[in-house]
Protein backbone atom coordinates (compact mmCIF):
# COMPACT_ATOMS: atom_id res chain seq x y z
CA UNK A 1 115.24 90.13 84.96
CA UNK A 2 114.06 93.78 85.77
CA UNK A 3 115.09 93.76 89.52
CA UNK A 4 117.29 91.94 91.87
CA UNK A 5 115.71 92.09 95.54
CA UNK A 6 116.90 90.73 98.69
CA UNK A 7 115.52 90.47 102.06
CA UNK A 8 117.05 89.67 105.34
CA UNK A 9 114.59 87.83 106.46
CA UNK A 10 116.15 87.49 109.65
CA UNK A 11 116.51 90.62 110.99
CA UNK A 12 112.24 91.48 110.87
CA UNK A 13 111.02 88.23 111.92
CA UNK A 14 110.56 85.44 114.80
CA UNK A 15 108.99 82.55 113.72
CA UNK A 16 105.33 82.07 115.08
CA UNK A 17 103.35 79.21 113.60
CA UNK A 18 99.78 78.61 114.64
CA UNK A 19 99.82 82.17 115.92
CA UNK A 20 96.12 83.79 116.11
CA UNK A 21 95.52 86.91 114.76
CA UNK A 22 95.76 90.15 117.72
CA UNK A 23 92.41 91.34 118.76
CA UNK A 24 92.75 94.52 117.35
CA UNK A 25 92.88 92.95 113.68
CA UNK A 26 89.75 92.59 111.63
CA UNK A 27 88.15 90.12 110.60
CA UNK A 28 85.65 88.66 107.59
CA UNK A 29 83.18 86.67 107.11
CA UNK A 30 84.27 84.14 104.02
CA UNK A 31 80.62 83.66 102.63
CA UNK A 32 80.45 87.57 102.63
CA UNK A 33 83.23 88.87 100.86
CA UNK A 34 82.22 89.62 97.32
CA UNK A 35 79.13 91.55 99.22
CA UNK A 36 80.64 94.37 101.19
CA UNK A 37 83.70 96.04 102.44
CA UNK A 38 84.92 94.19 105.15
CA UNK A 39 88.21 92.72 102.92
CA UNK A 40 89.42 96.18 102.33
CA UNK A 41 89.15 97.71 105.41
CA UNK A 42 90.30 94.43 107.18
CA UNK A 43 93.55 94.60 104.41
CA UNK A 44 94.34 98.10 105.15
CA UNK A 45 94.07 97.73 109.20
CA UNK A 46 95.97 95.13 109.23
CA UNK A 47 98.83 97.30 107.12
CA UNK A 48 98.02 100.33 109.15
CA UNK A 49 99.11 98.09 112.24
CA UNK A 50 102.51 96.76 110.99
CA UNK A 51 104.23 99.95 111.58
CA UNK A 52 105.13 98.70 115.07
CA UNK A 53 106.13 95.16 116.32
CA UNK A 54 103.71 93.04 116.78
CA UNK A 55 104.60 90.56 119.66
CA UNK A 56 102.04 88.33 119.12
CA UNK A 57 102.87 87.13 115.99
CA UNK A 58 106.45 87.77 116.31
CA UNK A 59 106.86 90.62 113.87
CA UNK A 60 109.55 93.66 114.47
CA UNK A 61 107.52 97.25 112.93
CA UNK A 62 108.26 97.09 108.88
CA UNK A 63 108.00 101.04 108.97
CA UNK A 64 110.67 101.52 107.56
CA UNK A 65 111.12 97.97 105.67
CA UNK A 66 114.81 98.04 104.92
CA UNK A 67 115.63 96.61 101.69
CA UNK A 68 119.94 95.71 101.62
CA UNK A 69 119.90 95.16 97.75
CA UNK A 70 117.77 96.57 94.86
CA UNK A 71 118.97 96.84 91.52
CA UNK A 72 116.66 98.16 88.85
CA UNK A 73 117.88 97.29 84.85
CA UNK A 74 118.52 100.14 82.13
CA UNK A 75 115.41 101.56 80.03
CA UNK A 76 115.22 101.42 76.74
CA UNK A 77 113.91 104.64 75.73
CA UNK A 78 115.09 107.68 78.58
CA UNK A 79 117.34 106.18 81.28
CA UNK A 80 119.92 103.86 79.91
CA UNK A 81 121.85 103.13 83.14
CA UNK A 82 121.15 100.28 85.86
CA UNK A 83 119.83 101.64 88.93
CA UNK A 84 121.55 100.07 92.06
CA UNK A 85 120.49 100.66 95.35
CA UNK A 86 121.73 99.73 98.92
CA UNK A 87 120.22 99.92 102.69
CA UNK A 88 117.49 101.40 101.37
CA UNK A 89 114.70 102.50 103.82
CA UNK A 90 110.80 101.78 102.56
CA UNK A 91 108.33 103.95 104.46
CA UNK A 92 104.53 105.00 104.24
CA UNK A 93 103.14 101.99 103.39
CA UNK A 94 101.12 102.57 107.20
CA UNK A 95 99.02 105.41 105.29
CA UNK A 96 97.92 102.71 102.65
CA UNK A 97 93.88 102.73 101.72
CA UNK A 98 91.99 100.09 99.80
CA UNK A 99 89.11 100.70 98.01
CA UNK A 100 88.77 97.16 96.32
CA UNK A 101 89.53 94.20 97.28
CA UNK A 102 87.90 90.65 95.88
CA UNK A 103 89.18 87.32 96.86
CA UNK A 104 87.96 83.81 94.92
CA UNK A 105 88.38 81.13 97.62
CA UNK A 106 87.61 78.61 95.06
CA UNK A 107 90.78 80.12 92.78
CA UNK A 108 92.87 81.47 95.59
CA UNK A 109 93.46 84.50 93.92
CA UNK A 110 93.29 88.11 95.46
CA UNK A 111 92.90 91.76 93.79
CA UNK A 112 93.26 94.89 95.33
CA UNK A 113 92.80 98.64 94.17
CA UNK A 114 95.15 100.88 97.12
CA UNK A 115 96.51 104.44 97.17
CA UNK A 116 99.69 105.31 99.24
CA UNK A 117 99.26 108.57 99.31
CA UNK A 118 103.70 109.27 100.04
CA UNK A 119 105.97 106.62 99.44
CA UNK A 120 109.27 107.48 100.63
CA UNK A 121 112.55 105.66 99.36
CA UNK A 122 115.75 106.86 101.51
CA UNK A 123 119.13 104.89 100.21
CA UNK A 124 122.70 104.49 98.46
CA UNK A 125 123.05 104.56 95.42
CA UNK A 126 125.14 103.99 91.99
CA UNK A 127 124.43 104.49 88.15
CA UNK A 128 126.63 104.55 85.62
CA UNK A 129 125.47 105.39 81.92
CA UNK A 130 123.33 107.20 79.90
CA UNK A 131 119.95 109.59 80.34
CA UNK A 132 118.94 110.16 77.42
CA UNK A 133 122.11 111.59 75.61
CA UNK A 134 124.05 112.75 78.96
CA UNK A 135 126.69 110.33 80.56
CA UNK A 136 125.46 110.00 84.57
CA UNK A 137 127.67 108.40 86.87
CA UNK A 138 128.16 108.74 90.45
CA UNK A 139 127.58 107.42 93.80
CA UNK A 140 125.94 108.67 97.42
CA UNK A 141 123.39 109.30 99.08
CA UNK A 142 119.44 109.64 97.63
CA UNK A 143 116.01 109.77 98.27
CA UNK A 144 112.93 109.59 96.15
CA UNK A 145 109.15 109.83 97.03
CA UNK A 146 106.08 108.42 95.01
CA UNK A 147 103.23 110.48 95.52
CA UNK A 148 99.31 109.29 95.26
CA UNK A 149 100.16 105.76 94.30
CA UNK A 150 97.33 104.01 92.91
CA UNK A 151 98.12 100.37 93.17
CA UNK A 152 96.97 97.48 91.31
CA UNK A 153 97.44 94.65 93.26
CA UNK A 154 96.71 90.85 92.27
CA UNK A 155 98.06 87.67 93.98
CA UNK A 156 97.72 83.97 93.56
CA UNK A 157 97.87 81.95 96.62
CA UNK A 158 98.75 77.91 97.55
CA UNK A 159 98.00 76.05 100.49
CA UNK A 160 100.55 73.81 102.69
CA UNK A 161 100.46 72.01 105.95
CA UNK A 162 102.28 72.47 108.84
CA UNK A 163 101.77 70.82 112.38
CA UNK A 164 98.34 70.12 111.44
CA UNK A 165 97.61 73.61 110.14
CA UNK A 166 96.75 74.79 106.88
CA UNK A 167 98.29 78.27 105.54
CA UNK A 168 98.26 80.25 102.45
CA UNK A 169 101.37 81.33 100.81
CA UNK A 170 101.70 83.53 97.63
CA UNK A 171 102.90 81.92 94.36
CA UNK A 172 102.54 84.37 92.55
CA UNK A 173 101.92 88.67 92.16
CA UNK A 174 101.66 91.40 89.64
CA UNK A 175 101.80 94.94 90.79
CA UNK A 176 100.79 98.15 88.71
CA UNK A 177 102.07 100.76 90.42
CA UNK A 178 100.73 104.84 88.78
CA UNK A 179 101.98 107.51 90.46
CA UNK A 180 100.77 111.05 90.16
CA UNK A 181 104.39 112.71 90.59
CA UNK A 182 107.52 111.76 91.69
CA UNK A 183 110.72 113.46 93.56
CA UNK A 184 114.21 112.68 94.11
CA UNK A 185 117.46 113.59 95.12
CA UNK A 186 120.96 112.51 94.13
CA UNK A 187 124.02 113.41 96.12
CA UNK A 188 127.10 113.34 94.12
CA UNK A 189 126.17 113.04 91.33
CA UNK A 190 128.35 113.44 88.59
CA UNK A 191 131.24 112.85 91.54
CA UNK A 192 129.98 116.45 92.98
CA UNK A 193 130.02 118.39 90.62
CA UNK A 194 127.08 120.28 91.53
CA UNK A 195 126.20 122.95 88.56
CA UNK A 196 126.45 119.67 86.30
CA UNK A 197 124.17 118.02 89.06
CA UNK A 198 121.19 120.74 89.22
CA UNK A 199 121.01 120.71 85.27
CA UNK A 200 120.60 116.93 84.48
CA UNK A 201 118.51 116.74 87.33
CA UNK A 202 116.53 119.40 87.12
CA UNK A 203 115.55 118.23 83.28
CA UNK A 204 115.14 114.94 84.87
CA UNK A 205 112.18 116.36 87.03
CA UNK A 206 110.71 118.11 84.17
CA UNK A 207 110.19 114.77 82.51
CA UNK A 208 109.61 112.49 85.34
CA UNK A 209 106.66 110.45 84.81
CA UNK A 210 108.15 109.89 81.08
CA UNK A 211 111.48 108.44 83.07
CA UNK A 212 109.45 106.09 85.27
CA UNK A 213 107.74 104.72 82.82
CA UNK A 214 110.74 103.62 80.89
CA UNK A 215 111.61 102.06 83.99
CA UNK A 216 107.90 100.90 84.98
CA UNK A 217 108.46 97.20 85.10
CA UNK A 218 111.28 96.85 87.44
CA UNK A 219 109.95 99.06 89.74
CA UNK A 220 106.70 97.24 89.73
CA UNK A 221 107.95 93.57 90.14
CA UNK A 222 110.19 94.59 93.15
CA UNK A 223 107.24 96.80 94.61
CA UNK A 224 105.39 93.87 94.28
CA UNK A 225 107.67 91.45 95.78
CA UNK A 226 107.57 94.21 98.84
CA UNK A 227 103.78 93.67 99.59
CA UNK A 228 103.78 89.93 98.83
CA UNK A 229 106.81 89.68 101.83
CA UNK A 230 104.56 92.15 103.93
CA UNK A 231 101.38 89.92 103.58
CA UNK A 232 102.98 86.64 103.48
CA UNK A 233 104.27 87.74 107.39
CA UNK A 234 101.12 87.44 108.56
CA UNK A 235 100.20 84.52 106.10
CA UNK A 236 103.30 82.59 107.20
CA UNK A 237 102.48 82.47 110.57
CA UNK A 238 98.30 82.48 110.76
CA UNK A 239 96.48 79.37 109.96
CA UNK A 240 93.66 79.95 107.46
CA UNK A 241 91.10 79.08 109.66
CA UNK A 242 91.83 82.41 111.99
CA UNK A 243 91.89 84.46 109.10
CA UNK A 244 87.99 84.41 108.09
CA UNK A 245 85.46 84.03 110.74
């Protein structure tokens, strides 16, 4: 297992079932979807508008989404230590745009093509291990920020019943996430020393879209289990036939 995510469920959501979606969402025709661009522009509105609460369907803002737990396995090639993260703070996923997006009612299955343009990870962190030949340890404070994400989204839905309503939920996703370049910060690294600090990091910079990639996969099944909990709040709580005109 690349990733170990956990969500609080709890603390973002009041449970709304039968809710209808707020005027201010768009919507599609089903019949029409293969035929123009009403699915990605009705996907990225309704993204754009989950930056704040949304009373009517019971949902707090998710901009930030805070994530308690993330833990991110070794590479095999650049960054042999296991990444783990705490309260870490998700935001600009409100400045997401789609440019595809096909969905096959008869297989249930979604794909999407999006760009977030700045993705911004704020957290705590602790490694202990190896980058390429260097020991790394430490513990603090961090940030890092994807820039021009071009997402590859796909998702495979199911169907249940409840109170006489039919919903989608998502069995299953697969996320390829390319960035263009990426930036970080570690405090404390290397328990402060900060000459020590500058230089590994520094090198790490140099090389960063060579580090990423050795750690590709567990980045992209938790980013992916990110967007499936952000569409599955509205999912959860709209009945399929207020989704589609």
């Amino acid at each position: 297992m690349k990733y170990l995510l956990t969500i609080l469920f709890a603390s973002f959501i009041t449970i709304s079932f039968g809710a209808k979606l707020p005027a201010g969402f768009k919507k599609c025709n089903l019949k029409q979807l293969s035929s123009h661009m009403c699915l990605p522009q009705a996907i990225e509105n309704a993204i754009k508008q989950m930056d704040r609460p949304i009373k009517k369907l019971g949902l707090v803002g998710l901009e930030p989404l805070v994530i308690p737990s993330l833990i991110v396995d070794a590479g095999s090639q650049i960054l042999h230590t296991q990444q783990i993260y705490k309260n870490m703070k998700m935001s600009g996923f409100n400045e997401t745009s789609c440019s595809k997006a096909e969905f096959n009612y008869t297989t249930k299955t979604l794909n999407l093509e999006c760009v977030v343009p700045r993705f911004l990870m704020e957290f705590l962190y602790e490694i202990n291990g190896k980058f390429l030949m260097i020991s790394v340890y430490g513990k603090g404070t961090g940030w890092t920020v994807f820039f021009d994400n071009h997402l590859e989204l796909s998702f495979q839905f199911g169907e249940y019943e409840k109170k006489g309503k039919t919903y989608f939920n998502i069995l299953h996703q697969h996320l390829n996430m390319r960035p263009k370049d990426i930036d970080f910060r570690l405090e404390n690294l290397f328990d402060g020393d900060e000459e020590m600090s500058d230089r590994v990091q520094k090198i790490a910079k140099e090389n960063i879209l060579d580090v990423y990639d050795d750690v590709k996969s567990g980045y992209e099944e938790a980013f992916g289990k990110v967007f499936a909990y952000i569409f599955e709040e509205i999912l959860g709580k709209v009945p399929i036939d207020d989704i589609f005109d």
